[in-house]
PDB file of N, CA and C in Angstrom:
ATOM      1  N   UNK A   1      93.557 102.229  64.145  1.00  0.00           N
ATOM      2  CA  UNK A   1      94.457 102.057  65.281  1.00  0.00           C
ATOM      3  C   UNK A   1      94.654 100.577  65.595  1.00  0.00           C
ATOM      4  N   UNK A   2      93.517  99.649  65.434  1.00  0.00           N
ATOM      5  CA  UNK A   2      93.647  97.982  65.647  1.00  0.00           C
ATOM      6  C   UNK A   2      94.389  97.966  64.648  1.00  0.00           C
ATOM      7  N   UNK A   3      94.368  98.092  63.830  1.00  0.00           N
ATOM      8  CA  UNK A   3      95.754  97.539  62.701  1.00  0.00           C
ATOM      9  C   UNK A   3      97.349  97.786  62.955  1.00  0.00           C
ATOM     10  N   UNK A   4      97.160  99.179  63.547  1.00  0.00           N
ATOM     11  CA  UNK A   4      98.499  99.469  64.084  1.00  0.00           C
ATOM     12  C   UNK A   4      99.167  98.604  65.400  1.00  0.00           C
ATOM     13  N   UNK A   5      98.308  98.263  65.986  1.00  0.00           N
ATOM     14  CA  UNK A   5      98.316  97.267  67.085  1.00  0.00           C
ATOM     15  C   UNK A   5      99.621  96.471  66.975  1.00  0.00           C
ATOM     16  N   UNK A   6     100.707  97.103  67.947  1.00  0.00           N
ATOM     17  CA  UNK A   6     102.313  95.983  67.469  1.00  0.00           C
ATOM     18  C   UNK A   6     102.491  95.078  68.247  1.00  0.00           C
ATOM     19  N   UNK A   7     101.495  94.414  68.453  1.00  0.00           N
ATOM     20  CA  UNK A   7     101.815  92.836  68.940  1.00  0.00           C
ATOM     21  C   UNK A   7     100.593  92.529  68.984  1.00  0.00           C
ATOM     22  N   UNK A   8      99.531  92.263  67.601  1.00  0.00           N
ATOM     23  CA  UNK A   8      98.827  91.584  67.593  1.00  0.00           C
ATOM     24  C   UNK A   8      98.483  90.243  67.711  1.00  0.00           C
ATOM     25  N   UNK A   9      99.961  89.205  67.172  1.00  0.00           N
ATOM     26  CA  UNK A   9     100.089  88.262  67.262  1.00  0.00           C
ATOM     27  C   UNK A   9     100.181  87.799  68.455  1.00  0.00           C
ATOM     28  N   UNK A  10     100.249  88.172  69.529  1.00  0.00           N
ATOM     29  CA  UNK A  10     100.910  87.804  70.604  1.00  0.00           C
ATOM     30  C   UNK A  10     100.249  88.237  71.825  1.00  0.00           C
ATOM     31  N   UNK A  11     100.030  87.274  72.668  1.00  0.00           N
ATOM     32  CA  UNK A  11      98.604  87.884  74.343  1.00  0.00           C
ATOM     33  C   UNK A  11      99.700  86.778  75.240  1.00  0.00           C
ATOM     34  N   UNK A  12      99.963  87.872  76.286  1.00  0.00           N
ATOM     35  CA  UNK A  12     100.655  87.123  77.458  1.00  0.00           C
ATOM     36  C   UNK A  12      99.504  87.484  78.633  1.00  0.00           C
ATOM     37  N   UNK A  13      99.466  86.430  79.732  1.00  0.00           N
ATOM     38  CA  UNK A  13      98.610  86.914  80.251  1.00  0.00           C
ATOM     39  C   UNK A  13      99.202  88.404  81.427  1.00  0.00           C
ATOM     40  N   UNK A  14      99.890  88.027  82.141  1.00  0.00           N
ATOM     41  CA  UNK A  14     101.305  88.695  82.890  1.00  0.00           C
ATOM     42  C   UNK A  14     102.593  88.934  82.128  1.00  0.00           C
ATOM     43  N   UNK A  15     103.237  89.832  82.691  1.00  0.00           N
ATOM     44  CA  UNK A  15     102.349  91.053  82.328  1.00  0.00           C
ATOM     45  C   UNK A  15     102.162  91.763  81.554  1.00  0.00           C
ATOM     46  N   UNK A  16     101.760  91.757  80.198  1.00  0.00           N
ATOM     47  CA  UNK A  16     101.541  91.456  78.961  1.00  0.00           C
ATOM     48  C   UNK A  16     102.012  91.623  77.522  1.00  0.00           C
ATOM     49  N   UNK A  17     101.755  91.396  76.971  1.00  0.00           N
ATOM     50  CA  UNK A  17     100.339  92.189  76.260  1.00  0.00           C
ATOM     51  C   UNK A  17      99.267  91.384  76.180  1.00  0.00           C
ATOM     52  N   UNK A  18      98.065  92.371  76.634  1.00  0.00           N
ATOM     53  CA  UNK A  18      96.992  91.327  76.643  1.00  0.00           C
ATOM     54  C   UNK A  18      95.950  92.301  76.272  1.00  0.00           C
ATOM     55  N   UNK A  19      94.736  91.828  77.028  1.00  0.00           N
ATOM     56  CA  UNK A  19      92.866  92.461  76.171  1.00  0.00           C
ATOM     57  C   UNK A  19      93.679  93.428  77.216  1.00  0.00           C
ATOM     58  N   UNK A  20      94.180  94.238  78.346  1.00  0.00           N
ATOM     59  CA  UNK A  20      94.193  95.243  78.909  1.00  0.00           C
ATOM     60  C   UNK A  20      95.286  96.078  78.260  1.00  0.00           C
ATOM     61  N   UNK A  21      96.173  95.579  77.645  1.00  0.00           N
ATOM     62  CA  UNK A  21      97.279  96.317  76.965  1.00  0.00           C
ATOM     63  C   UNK A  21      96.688  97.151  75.231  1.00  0.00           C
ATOM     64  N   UNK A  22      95.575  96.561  74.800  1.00  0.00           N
ATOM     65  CA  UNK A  22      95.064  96.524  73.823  1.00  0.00           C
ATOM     66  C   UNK A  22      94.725  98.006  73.734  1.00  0.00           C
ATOM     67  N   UNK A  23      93.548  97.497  74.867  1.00  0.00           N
ATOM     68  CA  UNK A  23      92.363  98.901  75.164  1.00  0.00           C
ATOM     69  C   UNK A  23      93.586  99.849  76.004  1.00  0.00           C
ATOM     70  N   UNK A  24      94.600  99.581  76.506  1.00  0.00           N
ATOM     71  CA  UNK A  24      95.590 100.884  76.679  1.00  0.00           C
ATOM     72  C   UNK A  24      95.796 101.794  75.491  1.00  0.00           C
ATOM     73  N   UNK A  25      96.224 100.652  74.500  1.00  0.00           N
ATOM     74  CA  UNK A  25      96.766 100.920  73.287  1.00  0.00           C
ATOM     75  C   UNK A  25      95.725 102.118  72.344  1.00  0.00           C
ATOM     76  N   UNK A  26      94.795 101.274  72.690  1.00  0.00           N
ATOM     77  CA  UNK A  26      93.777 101.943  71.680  1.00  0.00           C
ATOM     78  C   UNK A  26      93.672 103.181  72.233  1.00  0.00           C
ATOM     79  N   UNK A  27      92.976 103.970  73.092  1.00  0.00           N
ATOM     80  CA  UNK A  27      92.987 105.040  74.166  1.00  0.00           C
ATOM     81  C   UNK A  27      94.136 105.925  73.727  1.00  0.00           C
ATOM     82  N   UNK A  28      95.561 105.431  73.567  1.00  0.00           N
ATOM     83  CA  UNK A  28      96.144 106.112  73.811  1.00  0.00           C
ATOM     84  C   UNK A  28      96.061 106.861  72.101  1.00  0.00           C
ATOM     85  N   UNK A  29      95.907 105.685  71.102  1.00  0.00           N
ATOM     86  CA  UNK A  29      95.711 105.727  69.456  1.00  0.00           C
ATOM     87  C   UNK A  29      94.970 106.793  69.032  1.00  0.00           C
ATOM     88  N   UNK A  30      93.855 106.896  69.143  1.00  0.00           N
ATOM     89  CA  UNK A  30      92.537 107.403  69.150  1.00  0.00           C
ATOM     90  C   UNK A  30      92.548 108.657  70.246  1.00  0.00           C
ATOM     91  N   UNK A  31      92.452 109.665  69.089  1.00  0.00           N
ATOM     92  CA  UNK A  31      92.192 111.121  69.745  1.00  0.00           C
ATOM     93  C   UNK A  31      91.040 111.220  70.275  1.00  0.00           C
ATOM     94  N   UNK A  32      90.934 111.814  71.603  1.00  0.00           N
ATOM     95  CA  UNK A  32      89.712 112.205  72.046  1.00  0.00           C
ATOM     96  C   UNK A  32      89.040 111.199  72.868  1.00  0.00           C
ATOM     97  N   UNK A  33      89.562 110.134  73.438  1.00  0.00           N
ATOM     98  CA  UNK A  33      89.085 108.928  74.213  1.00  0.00           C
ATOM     99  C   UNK A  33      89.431 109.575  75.393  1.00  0.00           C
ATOM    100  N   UNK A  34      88.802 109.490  76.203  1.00  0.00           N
ATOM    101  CA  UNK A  34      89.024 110.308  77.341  1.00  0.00           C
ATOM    102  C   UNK A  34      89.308 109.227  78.592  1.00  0.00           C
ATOM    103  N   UNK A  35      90.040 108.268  78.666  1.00  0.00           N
ATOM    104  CA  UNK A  35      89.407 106.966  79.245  1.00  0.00           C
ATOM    105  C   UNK A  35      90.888 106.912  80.321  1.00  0.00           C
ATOM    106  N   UNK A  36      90.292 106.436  82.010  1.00  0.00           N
ATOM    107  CA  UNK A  36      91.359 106.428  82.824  1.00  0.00           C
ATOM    108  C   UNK A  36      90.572 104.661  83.045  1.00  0.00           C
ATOM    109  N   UNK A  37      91.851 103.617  83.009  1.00  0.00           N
ATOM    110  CA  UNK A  37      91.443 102.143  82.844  1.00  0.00           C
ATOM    111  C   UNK A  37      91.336 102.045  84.401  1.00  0.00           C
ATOM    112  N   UNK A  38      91.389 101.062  85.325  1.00  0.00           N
ATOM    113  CA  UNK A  38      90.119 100.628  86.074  1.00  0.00           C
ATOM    114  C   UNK A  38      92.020 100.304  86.997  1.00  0.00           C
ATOM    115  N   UNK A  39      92.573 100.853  88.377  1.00  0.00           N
ATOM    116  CA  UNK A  39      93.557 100.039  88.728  1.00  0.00           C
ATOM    117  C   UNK A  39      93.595  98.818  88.935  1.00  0.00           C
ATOM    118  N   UNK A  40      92.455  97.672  88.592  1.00  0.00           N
ATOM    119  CA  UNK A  40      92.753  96.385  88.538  1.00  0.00           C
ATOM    120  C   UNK A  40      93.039  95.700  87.329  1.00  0.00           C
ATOM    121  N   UNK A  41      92.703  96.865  86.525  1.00  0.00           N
ATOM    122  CA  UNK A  41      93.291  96.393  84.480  1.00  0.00           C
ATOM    123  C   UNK A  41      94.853  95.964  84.886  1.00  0.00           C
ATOM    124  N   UNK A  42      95.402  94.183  84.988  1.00  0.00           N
ATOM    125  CA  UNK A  42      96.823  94.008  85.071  1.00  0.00           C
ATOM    126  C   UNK A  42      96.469  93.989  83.571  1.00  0.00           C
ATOM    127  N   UNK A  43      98.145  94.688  82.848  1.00  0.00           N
ATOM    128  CA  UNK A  43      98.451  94.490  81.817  1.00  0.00           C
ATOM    129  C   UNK A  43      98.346  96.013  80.893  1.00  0.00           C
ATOM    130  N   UNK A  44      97.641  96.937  81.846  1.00  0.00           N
ATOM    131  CA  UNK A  44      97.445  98.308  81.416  1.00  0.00           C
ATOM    132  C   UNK A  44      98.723  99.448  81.411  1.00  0.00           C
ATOM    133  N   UNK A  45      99.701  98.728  82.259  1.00  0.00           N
ATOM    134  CA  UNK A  45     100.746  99.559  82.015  1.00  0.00           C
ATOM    135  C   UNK A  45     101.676  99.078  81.055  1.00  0.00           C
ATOM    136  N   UNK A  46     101.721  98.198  80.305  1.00  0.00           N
ATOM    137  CA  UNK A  46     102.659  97.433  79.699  1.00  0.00           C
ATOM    138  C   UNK A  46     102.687  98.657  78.625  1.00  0.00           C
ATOM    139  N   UNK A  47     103.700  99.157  78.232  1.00  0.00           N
ATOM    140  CA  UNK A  47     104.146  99.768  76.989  1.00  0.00           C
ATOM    141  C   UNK A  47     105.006  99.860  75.774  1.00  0.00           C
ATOM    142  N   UNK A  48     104.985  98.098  75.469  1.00  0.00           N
ATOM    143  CA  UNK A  48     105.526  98.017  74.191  1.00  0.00           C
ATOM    144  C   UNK A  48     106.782  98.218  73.935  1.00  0.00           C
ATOM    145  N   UNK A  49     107.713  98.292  74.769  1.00  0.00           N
ATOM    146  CA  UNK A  49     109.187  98.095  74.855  1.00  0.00           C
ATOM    147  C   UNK A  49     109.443  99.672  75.220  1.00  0.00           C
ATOM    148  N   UNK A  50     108.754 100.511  75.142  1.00  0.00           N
ATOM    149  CA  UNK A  50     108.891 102.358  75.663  1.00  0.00           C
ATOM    150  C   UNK A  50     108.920 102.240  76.663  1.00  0.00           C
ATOM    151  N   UNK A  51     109.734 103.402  77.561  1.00  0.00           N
ATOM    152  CA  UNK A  51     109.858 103.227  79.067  1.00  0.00           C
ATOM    153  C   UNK A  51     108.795 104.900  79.568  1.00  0.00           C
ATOM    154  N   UNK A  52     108.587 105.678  78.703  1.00  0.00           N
ATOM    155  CA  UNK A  52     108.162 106.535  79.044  1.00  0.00           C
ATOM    156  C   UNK A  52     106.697 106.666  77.796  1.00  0.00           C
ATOM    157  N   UNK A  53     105.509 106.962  78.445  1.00  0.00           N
ATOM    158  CA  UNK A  53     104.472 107.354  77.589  1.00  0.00           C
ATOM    159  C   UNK A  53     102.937 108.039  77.796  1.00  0.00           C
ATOM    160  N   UNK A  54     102.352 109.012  77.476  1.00  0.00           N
ATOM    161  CA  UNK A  54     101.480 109.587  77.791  1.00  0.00           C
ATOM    162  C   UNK A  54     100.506 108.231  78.579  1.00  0.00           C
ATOM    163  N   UNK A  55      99.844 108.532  79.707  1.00  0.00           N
ATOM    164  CA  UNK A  55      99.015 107.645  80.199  1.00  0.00           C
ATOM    165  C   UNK A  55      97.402 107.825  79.238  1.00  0.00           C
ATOM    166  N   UNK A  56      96.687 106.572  79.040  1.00  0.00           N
ATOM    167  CA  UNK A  56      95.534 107.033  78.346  1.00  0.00           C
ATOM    168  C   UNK A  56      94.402 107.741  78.259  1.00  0.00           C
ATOM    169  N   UNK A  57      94.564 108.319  79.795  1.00  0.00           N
ATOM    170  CA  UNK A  57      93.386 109.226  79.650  1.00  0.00           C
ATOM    171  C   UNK A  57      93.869 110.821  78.359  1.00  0.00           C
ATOM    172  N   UNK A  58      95.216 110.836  78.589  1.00  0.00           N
ATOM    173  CA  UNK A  58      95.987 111.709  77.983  1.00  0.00           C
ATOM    174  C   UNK A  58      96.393 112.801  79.128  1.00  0.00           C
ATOM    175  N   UNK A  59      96.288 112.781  80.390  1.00  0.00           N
ATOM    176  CA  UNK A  59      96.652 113.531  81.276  1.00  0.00           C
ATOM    177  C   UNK A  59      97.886 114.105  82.169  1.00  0.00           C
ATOM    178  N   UNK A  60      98.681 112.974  81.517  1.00  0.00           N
ATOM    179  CA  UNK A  60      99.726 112.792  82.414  1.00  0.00           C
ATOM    180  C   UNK A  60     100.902 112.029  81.717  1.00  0.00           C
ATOM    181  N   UNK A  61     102.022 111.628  82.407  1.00  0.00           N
ATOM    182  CA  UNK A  61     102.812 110.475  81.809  1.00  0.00           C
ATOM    183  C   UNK A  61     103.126 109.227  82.871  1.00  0.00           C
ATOM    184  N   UNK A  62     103.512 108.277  82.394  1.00  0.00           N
ATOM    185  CA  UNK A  62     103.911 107.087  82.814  1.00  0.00           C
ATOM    186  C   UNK A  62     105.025 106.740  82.954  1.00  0.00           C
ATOM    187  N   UNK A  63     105.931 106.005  83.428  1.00  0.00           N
ATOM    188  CA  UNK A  63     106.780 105.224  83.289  1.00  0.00           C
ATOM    189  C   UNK A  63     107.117 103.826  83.559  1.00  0.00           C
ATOM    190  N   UNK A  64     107.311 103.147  82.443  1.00  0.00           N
ATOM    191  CA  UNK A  64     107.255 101.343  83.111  1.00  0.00           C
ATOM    192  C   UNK A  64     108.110 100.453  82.514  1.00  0.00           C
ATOM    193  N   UNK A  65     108.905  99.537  82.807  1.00  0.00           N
ATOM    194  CA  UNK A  65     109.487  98.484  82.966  1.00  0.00           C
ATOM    195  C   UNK A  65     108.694  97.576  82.506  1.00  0.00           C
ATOM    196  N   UNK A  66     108.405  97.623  80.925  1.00  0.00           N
ATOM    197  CA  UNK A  66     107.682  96.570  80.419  1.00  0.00           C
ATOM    198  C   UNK A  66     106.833  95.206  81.721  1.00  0.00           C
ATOM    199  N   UNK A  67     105.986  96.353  81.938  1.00  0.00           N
ATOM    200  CA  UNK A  67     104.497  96.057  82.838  1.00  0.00           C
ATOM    201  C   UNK A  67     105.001  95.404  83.805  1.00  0.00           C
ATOM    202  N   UNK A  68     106.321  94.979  84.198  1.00  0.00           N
ATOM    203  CA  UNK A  68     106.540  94.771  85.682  1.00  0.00           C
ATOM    204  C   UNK A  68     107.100  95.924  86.961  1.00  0.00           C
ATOM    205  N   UNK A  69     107.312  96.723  86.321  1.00  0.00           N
ATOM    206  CA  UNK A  69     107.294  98.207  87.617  1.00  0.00           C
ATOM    207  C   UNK A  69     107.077  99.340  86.622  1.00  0.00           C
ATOM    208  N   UNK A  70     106.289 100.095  87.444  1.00  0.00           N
ATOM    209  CA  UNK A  70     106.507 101.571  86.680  1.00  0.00           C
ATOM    210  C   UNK A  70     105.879 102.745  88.034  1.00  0.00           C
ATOM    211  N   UNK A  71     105.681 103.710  87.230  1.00  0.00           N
ATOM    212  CA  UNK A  71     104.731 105.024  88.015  1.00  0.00           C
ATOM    213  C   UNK A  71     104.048 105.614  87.060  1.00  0.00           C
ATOM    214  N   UNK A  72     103.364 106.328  87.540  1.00  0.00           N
ATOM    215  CA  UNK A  72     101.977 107.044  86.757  1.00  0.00           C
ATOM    216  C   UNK A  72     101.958 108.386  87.655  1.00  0.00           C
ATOM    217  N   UNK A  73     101.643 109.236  87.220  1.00  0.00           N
ATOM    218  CA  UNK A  73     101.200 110.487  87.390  1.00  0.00           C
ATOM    219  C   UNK A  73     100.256 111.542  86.191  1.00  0.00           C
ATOM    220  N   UNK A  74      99.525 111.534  86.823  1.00  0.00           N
ATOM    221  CA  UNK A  74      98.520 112.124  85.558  1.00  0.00           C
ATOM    222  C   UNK A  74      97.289 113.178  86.673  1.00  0.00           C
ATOM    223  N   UNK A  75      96.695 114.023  85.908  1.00  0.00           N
ATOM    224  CA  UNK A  75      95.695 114.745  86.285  1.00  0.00           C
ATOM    225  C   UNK A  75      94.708 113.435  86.990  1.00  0.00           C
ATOM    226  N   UNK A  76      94.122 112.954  85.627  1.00  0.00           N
ATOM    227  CA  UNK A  76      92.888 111.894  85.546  1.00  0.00           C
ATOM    228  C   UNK A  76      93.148 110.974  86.553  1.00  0.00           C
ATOM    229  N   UNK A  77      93.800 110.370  86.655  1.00  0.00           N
ATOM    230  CA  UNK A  77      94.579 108.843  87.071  1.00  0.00           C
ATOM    231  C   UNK A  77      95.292 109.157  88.886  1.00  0.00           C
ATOM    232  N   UNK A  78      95.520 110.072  88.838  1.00  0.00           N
ATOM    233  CA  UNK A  78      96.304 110.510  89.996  1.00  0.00           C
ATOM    234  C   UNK A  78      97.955 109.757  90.165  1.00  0.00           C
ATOM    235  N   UNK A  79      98.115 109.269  91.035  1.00  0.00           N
ATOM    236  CA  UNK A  79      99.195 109.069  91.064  1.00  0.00           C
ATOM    237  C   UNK A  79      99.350 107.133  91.380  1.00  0.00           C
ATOM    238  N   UNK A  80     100.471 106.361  90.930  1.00  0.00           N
ATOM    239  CA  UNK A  80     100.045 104.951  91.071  1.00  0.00           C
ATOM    240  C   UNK A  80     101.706 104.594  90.690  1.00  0.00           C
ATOM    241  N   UNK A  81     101.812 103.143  91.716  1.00  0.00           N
ATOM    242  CA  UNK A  81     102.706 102.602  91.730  1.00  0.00           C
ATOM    243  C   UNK A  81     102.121 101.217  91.173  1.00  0.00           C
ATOM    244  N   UNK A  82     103.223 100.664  90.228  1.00  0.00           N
ATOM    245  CA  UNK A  82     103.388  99.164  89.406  1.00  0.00           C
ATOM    246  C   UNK A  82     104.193  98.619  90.136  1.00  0.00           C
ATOM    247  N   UNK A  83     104.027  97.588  90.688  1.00  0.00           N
ATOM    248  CA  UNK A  83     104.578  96.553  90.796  1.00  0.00           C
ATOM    249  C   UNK A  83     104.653  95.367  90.768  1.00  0.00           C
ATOM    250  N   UNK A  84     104.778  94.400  89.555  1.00  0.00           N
ATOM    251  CA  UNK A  84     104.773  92.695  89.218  1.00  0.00           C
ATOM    252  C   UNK A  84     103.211  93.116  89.014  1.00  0.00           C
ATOM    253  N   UNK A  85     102.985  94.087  88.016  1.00  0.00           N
ATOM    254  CA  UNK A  85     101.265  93.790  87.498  1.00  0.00           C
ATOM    255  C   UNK A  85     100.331  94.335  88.260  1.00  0.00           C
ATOM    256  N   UNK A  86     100.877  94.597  89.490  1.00  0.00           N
ATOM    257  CA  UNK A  86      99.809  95.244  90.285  1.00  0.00           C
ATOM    258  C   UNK A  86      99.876  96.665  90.464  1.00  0.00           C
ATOM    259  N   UNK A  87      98.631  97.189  91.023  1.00  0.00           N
ATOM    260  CA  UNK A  87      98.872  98.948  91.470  1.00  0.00           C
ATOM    261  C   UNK A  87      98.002  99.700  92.501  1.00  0.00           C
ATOM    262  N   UNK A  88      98.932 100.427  92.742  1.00  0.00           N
ATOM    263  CA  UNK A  88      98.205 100.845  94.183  1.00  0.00           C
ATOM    264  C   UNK A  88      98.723 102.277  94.321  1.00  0.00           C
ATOM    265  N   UNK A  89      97.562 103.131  94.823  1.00  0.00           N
ATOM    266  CA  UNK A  89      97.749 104.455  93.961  1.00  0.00           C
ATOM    267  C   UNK A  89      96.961 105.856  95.232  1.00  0.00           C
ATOM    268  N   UNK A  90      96.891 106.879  94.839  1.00  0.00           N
ATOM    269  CA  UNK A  90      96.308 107.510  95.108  1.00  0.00           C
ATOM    270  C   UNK A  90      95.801 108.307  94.421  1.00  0.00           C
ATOM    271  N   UNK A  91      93.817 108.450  94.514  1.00  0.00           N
ATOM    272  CA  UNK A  91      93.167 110.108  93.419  1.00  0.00           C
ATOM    273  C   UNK A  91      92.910 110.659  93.626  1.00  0.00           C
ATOM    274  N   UNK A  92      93.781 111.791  93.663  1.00  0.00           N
ATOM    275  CA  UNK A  92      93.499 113.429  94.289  1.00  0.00           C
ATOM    276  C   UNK A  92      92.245 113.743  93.858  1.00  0.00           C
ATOM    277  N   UNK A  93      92.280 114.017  92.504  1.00  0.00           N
ATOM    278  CA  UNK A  93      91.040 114.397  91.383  1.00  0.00           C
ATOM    279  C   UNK A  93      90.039 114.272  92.392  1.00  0.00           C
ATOM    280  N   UNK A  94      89.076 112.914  92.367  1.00  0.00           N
ATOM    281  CA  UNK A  94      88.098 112.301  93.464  1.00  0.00           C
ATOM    282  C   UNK A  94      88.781 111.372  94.095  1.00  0.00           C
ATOM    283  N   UNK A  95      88.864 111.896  95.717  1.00  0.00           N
ATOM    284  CA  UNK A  95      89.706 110.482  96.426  1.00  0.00           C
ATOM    285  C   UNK A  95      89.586 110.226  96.875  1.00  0.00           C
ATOM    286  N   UNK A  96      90.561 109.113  96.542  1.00  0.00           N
ATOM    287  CA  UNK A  96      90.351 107.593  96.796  1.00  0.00           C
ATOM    288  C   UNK A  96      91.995 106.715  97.091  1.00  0.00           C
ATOM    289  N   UNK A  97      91.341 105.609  97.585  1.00  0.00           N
ATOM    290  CA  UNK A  97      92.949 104.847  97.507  1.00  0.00           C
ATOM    291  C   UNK A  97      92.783 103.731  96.533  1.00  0.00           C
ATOM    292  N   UNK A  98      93.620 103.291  95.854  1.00  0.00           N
ATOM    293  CA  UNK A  98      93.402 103.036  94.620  1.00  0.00           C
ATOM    294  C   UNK A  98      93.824 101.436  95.015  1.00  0.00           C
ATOM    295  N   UNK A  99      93.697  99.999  94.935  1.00  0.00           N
ATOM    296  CA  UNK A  99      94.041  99.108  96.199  1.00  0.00           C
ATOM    297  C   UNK A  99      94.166  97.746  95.054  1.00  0.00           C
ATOM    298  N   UNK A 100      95.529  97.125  95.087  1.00  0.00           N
ATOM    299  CA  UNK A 100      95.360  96.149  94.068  1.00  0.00           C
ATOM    300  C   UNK A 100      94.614  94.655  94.341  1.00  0.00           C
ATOM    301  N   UNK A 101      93.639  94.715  93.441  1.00  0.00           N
ATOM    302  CA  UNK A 101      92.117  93.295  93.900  1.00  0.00           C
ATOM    303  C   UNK A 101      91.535  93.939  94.293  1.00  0.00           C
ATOM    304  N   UNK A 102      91.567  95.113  94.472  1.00  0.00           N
ATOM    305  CA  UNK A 102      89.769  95.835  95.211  1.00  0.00           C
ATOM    306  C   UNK A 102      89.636  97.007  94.264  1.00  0.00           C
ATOM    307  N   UNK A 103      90.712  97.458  93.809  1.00  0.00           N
ATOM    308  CA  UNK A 103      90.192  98.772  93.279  1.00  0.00           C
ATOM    309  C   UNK A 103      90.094  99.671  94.129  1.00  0.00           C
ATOM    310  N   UNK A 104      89.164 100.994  93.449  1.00  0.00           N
ATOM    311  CA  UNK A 104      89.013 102.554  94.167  1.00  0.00           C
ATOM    312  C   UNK A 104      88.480 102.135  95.514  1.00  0.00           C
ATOM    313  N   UNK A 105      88.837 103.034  96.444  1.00  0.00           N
ATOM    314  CA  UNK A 105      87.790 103.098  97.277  1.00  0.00           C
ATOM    315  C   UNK A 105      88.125 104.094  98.463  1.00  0.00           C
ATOM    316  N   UNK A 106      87.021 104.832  97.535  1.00  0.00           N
ATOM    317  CA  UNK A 106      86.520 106.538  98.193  1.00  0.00           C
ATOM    318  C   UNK A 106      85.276 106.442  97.507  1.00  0.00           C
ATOM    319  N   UNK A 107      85.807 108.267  97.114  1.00  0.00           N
ATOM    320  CA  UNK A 107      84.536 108.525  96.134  1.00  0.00           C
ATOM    321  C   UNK A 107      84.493 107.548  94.895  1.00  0.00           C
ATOM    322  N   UNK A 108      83.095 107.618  94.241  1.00  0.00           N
ATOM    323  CA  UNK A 108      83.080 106.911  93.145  1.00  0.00           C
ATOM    324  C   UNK A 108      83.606 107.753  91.867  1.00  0.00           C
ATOM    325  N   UNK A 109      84.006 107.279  91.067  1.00  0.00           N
ATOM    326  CA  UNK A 109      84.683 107.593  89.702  1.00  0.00           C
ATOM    327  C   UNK A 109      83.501 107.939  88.795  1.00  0.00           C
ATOM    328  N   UNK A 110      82.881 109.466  88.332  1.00  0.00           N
ATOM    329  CA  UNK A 110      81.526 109.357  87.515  1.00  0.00           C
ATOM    330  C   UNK A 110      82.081 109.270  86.046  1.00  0.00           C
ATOM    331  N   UNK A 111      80.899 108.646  85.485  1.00  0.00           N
ATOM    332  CA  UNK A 111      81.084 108.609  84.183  1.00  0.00           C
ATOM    333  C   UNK A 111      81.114 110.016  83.308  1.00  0.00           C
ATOM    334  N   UNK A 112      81.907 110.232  82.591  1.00  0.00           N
ATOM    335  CA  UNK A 112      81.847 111.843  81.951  1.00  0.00           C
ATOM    336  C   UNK A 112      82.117 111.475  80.222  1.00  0.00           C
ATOM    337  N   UNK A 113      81.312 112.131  79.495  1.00  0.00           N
ATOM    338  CA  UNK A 113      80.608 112.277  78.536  1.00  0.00           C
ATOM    339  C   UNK A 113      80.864 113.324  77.643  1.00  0.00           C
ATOM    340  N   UNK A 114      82.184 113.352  76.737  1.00  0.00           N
ATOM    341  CA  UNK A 114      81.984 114.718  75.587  1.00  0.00           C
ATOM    342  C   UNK A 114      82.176 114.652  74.346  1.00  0.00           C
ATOM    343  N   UNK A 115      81.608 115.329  74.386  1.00  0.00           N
ATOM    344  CA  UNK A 115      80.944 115.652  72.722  1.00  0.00           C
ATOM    345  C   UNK A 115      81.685 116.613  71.554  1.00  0.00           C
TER     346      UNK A 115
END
């Protein structure tokens, strides 16, 4: 999947592609990653010139404006607004308000594990 990587050459910091667009990338590459990125990952919504794409936990879909606006809706992820890199969201799942520079804050997010 790093090989497939289509803009390896290239790391912007805002809003990107960068180390957060990567590990989007990868997640989304790689079957079976079960992974919802952190709402302070800027650069996690960037999607490679696509305006629409499964979010990486695999739960849901996205939509974004090459990482300067989008939305999210997903099981995992709950629901989240992009705007200029940032996001601010709400998680039904375990909730929380999702707060851009602070992150979650409710319940905590547990780590889950399968095999």
């Amino acid at each position: 999947a790093a090989r497939r990587y289509p803009q390896a050459d290239r790391y912007r910091l805002w809003p990107g592609p960068n180390s957060n667009s990567f590990i989007a990338w990868m997640v989304r590459e790689i079957e079976g990653l079960d992974v919802a990125l952190p709402v302070t990952a800027v650069g996690k919504d960037y999607l490679f010139g696509d305006y629409w794409a499964p979010v990486p936990s695999g739960t849901g879909v996205q939509f974004s404006l090459g990482g300067v606006f989008g939305v999210m809706f997903a099981f995992e992820e709950g629901v989240e607004l992009n705007l200029l890199g940032l996001s601010v969201g709400v998680d039904v799942l375990r909730p929380a308000l999702k707060l851009p520079g602070i992150g979650r804050v409710g319940m905590a997010r547990p780590v889950i594990i399968r095999e």
